[in-house]
Protein backbone atom coordinates (compact mmCIF):
# COMPACT_ATOMS: atom_id res chain seq x y z
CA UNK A 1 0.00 0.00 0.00
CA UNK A 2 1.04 3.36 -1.04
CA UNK A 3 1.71 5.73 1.60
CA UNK A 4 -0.12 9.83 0.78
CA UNK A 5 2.81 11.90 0.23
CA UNK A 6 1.11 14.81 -1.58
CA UNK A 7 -2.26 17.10 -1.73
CA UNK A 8 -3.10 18.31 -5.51
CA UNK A 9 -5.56 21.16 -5.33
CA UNK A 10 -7.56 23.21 -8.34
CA UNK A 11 -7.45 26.59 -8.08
CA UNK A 12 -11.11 28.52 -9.24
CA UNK A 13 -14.17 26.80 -7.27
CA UNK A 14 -11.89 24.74 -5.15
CA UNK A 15 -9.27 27.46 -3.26
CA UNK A 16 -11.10 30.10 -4.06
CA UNK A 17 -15.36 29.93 -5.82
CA UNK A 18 -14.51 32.14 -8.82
CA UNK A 19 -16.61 30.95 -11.09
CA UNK A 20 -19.90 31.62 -9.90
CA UNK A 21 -19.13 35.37 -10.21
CA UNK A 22 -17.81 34.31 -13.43
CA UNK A 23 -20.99 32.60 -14.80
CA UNK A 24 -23.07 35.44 -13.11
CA UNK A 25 -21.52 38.18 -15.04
CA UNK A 26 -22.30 36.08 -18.28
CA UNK A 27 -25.91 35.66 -17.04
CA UNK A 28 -26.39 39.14 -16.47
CA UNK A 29 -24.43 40.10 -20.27
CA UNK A 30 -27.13 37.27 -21.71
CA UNK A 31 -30.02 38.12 -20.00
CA UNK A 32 -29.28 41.96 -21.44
CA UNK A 33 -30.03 40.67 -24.95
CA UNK A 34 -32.71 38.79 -23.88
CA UNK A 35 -31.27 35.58 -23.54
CA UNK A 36 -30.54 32.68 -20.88
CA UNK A 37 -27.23 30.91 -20.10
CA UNK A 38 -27.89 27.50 -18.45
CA UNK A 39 -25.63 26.55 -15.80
CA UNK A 40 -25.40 22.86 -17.81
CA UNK A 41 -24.23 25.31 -21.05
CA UNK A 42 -21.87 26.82 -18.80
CA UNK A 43 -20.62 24.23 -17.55
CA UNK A 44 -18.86 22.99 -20.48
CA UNK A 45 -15.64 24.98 -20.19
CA UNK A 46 -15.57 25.33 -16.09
CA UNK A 47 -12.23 23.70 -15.00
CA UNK A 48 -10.38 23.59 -18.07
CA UNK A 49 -10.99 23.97 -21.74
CA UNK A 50 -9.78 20.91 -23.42
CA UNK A 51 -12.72 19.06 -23.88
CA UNK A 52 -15.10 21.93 -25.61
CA UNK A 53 -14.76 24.79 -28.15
CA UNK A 54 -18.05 26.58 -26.22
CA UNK A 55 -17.43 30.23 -26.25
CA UNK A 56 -19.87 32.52 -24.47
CA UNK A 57 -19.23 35.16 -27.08
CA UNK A 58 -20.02 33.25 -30.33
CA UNK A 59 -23.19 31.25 -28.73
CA UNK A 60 -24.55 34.36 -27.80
CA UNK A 61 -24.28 36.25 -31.29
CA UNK A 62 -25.72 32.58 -32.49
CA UNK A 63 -28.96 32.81 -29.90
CA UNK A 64 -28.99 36.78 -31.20
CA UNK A 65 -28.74 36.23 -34.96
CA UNK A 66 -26.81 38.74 -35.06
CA UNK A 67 -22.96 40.43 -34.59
CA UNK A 68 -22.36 42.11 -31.10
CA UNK A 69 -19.51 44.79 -29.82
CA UNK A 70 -17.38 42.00 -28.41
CA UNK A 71 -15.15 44.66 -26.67
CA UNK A 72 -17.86 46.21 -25.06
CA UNK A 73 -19.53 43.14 -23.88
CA UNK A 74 -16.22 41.83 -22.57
CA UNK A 75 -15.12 45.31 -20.85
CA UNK A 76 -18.54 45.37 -19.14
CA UNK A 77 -18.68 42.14 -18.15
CA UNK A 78 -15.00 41.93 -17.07
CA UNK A 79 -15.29 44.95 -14.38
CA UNK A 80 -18.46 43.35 -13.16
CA UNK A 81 -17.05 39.90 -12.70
CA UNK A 82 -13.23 41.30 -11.08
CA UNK A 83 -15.42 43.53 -8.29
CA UNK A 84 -17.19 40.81 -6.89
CA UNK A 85 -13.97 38.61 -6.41
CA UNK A 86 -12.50 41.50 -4.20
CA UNK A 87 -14.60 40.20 -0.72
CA UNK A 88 -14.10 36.23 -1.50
CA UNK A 89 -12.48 33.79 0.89
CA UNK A 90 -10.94 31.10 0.83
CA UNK A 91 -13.55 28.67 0.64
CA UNK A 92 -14.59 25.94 3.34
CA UNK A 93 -12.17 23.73 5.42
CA UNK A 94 -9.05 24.38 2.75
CA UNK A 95 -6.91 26.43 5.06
CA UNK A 96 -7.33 23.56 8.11
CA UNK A 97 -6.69 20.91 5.29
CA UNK A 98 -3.03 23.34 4.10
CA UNK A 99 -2.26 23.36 7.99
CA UNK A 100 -2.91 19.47 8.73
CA UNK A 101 -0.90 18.51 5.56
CA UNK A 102 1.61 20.54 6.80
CA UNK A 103 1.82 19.19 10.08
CA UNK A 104 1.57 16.01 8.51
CA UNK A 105 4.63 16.70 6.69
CA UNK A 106 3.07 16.52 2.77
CA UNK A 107 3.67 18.10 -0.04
CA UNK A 108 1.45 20.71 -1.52
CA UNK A 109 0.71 21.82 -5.38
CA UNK A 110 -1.81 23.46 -7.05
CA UNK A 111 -2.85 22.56 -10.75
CA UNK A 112 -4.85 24.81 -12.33
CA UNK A 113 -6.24 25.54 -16.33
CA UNK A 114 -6.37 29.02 -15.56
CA UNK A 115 -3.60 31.66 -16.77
CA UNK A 116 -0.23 31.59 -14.50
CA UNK A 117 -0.78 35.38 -13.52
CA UNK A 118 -4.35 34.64 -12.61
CA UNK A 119 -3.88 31.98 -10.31
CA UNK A 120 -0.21 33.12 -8.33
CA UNK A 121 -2.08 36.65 -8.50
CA UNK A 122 -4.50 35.32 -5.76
CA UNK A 123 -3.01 33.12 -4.03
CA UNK A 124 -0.70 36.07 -2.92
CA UNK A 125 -3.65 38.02 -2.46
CA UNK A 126 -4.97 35.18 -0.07
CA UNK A 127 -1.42 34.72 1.83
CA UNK A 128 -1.53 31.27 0.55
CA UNK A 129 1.35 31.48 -2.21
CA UNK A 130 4.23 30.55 -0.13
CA UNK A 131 2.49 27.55 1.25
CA UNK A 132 2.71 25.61 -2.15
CA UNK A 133 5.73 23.22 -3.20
CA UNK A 134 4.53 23.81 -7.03
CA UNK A 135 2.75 25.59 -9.06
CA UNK A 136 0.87 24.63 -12.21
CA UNK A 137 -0.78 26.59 -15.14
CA UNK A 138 -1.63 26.84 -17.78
CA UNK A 139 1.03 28.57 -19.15
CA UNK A 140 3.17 25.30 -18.19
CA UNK A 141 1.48 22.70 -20.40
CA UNK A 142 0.40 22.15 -24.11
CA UNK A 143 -3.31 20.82 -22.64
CA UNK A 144 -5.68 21.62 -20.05
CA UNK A 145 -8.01 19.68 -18.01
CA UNK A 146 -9.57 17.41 -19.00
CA UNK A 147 -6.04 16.60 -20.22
CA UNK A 148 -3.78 14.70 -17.45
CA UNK A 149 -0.52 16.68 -18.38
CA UNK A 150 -1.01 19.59 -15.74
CA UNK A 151 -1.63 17.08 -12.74
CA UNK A 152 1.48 14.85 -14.49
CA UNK A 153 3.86 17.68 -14.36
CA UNK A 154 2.86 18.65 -10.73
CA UNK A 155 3.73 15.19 -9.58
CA UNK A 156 6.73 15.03 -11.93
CA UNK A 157 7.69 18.61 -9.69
CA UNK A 158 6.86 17.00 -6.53
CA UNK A 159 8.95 13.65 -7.13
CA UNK A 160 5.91 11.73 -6.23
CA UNK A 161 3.67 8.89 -7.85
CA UNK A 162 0.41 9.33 -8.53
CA UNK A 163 -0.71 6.31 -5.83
CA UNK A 164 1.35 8.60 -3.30
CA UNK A 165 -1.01 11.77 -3.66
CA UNK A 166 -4.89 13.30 -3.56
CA UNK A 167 -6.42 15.33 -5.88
CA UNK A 168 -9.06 17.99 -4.81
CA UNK A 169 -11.33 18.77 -7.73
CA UNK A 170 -14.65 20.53 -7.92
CA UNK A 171 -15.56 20.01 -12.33
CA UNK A 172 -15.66 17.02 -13.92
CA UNK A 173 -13.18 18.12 -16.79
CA UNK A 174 -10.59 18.29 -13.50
CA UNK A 175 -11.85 14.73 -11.93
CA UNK A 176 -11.24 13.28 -15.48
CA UNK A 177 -7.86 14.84 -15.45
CA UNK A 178 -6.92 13.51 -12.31
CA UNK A 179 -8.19 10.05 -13.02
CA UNK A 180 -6.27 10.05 -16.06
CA UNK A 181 -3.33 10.77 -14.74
CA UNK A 182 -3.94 7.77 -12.07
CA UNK A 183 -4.48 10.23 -9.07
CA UNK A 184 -7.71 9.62 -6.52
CA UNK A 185 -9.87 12.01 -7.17
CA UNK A 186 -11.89 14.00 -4.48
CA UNK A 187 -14.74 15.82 -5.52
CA UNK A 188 -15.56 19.07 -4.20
CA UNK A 189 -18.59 20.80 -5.77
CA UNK A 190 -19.76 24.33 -5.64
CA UNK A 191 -22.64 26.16 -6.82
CA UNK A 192 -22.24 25.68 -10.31
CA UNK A 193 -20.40 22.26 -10.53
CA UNK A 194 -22.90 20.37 -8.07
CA UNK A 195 -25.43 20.51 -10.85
CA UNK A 196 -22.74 18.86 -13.19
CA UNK A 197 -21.32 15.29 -13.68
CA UNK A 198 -19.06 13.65 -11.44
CA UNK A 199 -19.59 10.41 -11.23
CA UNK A 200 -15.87 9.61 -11.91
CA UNK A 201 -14.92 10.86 -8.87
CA UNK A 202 -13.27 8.45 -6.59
CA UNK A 203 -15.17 10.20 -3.59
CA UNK A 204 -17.22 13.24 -3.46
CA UNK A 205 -17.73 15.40 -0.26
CA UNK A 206 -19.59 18.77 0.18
CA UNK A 207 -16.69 20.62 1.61
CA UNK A 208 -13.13 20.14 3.25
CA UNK A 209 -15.11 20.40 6.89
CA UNK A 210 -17.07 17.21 5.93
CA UNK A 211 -13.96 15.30 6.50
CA UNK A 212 -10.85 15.81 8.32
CA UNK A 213 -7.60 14.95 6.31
CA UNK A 214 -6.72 12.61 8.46
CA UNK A 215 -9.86 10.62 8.27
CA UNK A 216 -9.73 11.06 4.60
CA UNK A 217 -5.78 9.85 3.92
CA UNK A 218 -7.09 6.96 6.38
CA UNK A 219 -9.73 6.51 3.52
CA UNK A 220 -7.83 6.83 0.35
CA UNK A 221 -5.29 4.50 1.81
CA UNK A 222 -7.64 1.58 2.46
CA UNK A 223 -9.37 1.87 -0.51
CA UNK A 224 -6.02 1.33 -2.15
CA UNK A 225 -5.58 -1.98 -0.45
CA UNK A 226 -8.86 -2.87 -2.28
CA UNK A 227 -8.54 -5.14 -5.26
């Protein structure tokens, strides 16, 4: 049996729930022209953007029939979306899972699809920055979730296998990236990915606080024993 040497965390909805200001700023941009954006549309591109060429621009000039002022739209929308991520926190039970593992001498990493400016950029803001072993972006692989490369070259950076770590998740384009890169994958919904697929997920929990880590390494180490 594998002992847990590592913790893999997302970034957006898992650290920190950008992306339901994200979709709400869309909604509000659609809903100006007289439209709707499902959260099942949007959730096509949340956590990553391998696995669908879904563009909130082009499907709303397609539901419009008609060309729109993309630079307005995006300018608009853009302020909107970056005022309401000023008062987040951290979400949930991360920060007592980041202490534990640390007392618990484990590595840490985050492995994110978002931009590499985007994601140090806030953990910074958070205080959390220092408190990773690696870093993963975007702008460090070819593919994104739902492509296993990110989560690959965060173990690769950590000098662990993937039967040695955890991977915190909260879309299913991340759980499929961890699972294909041979990584147990916890689920972690928010608002927007709880209505979404994740079936794949080797275990799915509402927060961090539903479980400490230690109950949860105890967990993911027995159910590696399984055959």
């Amino acid at each position: 049996m594998a002992k847990i040497r590592a913790l893999l965390f997302d970034f957006d909805g898992l650290i920190l729930d950008t992306e339901w200001p994200d979709y709400e700023s869309w909604q509000e941009v659609y809903q100006s022209h007289g439209q709707a954006l499902p959260v099942e549309t949007w959730g096509q591109i949340v956590g990553g953007n391998g696995a669908s060429d879904f563009d909130p621009h082009t499907h709303l000039e397609q539901l419009c029939g008609k060309l729109l002022d993309r630079e307005e739209v995006w300018i608009s929308r853009r302020q909107r979306y970056l005022s309401n991520l000023a008062d987040l926190e951290v979400l949930p039970g991360v920060i007592d899972y980041l202490d534990a593992a640390e007392d618990m001498g484990l590595q840490l990493a985050v492995a994110s699809s978002s931009p590499e400016n985007w994601v140090r950029g806030h953990l910074a803001r958070l205080g959390l920055y220092e408190r990773f072993d690696a870093i993963k972006t975007a702008d460090d692989v070819k593919r994104t979730k739902p492509d296993p490369e990110l989560y690959n070259a965060a173990l690769a950076e950590l000098g662990v296998g993937p039967e040695e770590a955890i991977v915190f998740e909260d879309s299913p384009n991340g759980v499929l990236a961890a699972k294909a890169a041979g990584v147990f994958a916890v689920a972690i919904p928010n608002r927007i990915t709880e209505q979404l697929a994740l079936e794949h997920a080797n275990l799915r929990l509402s927060s961090m606080s539903e479980m400490s880590l230690t109950e949860l390494i105890a967990h993911v180490e027995a159910a590696q024993t399984k055959p």
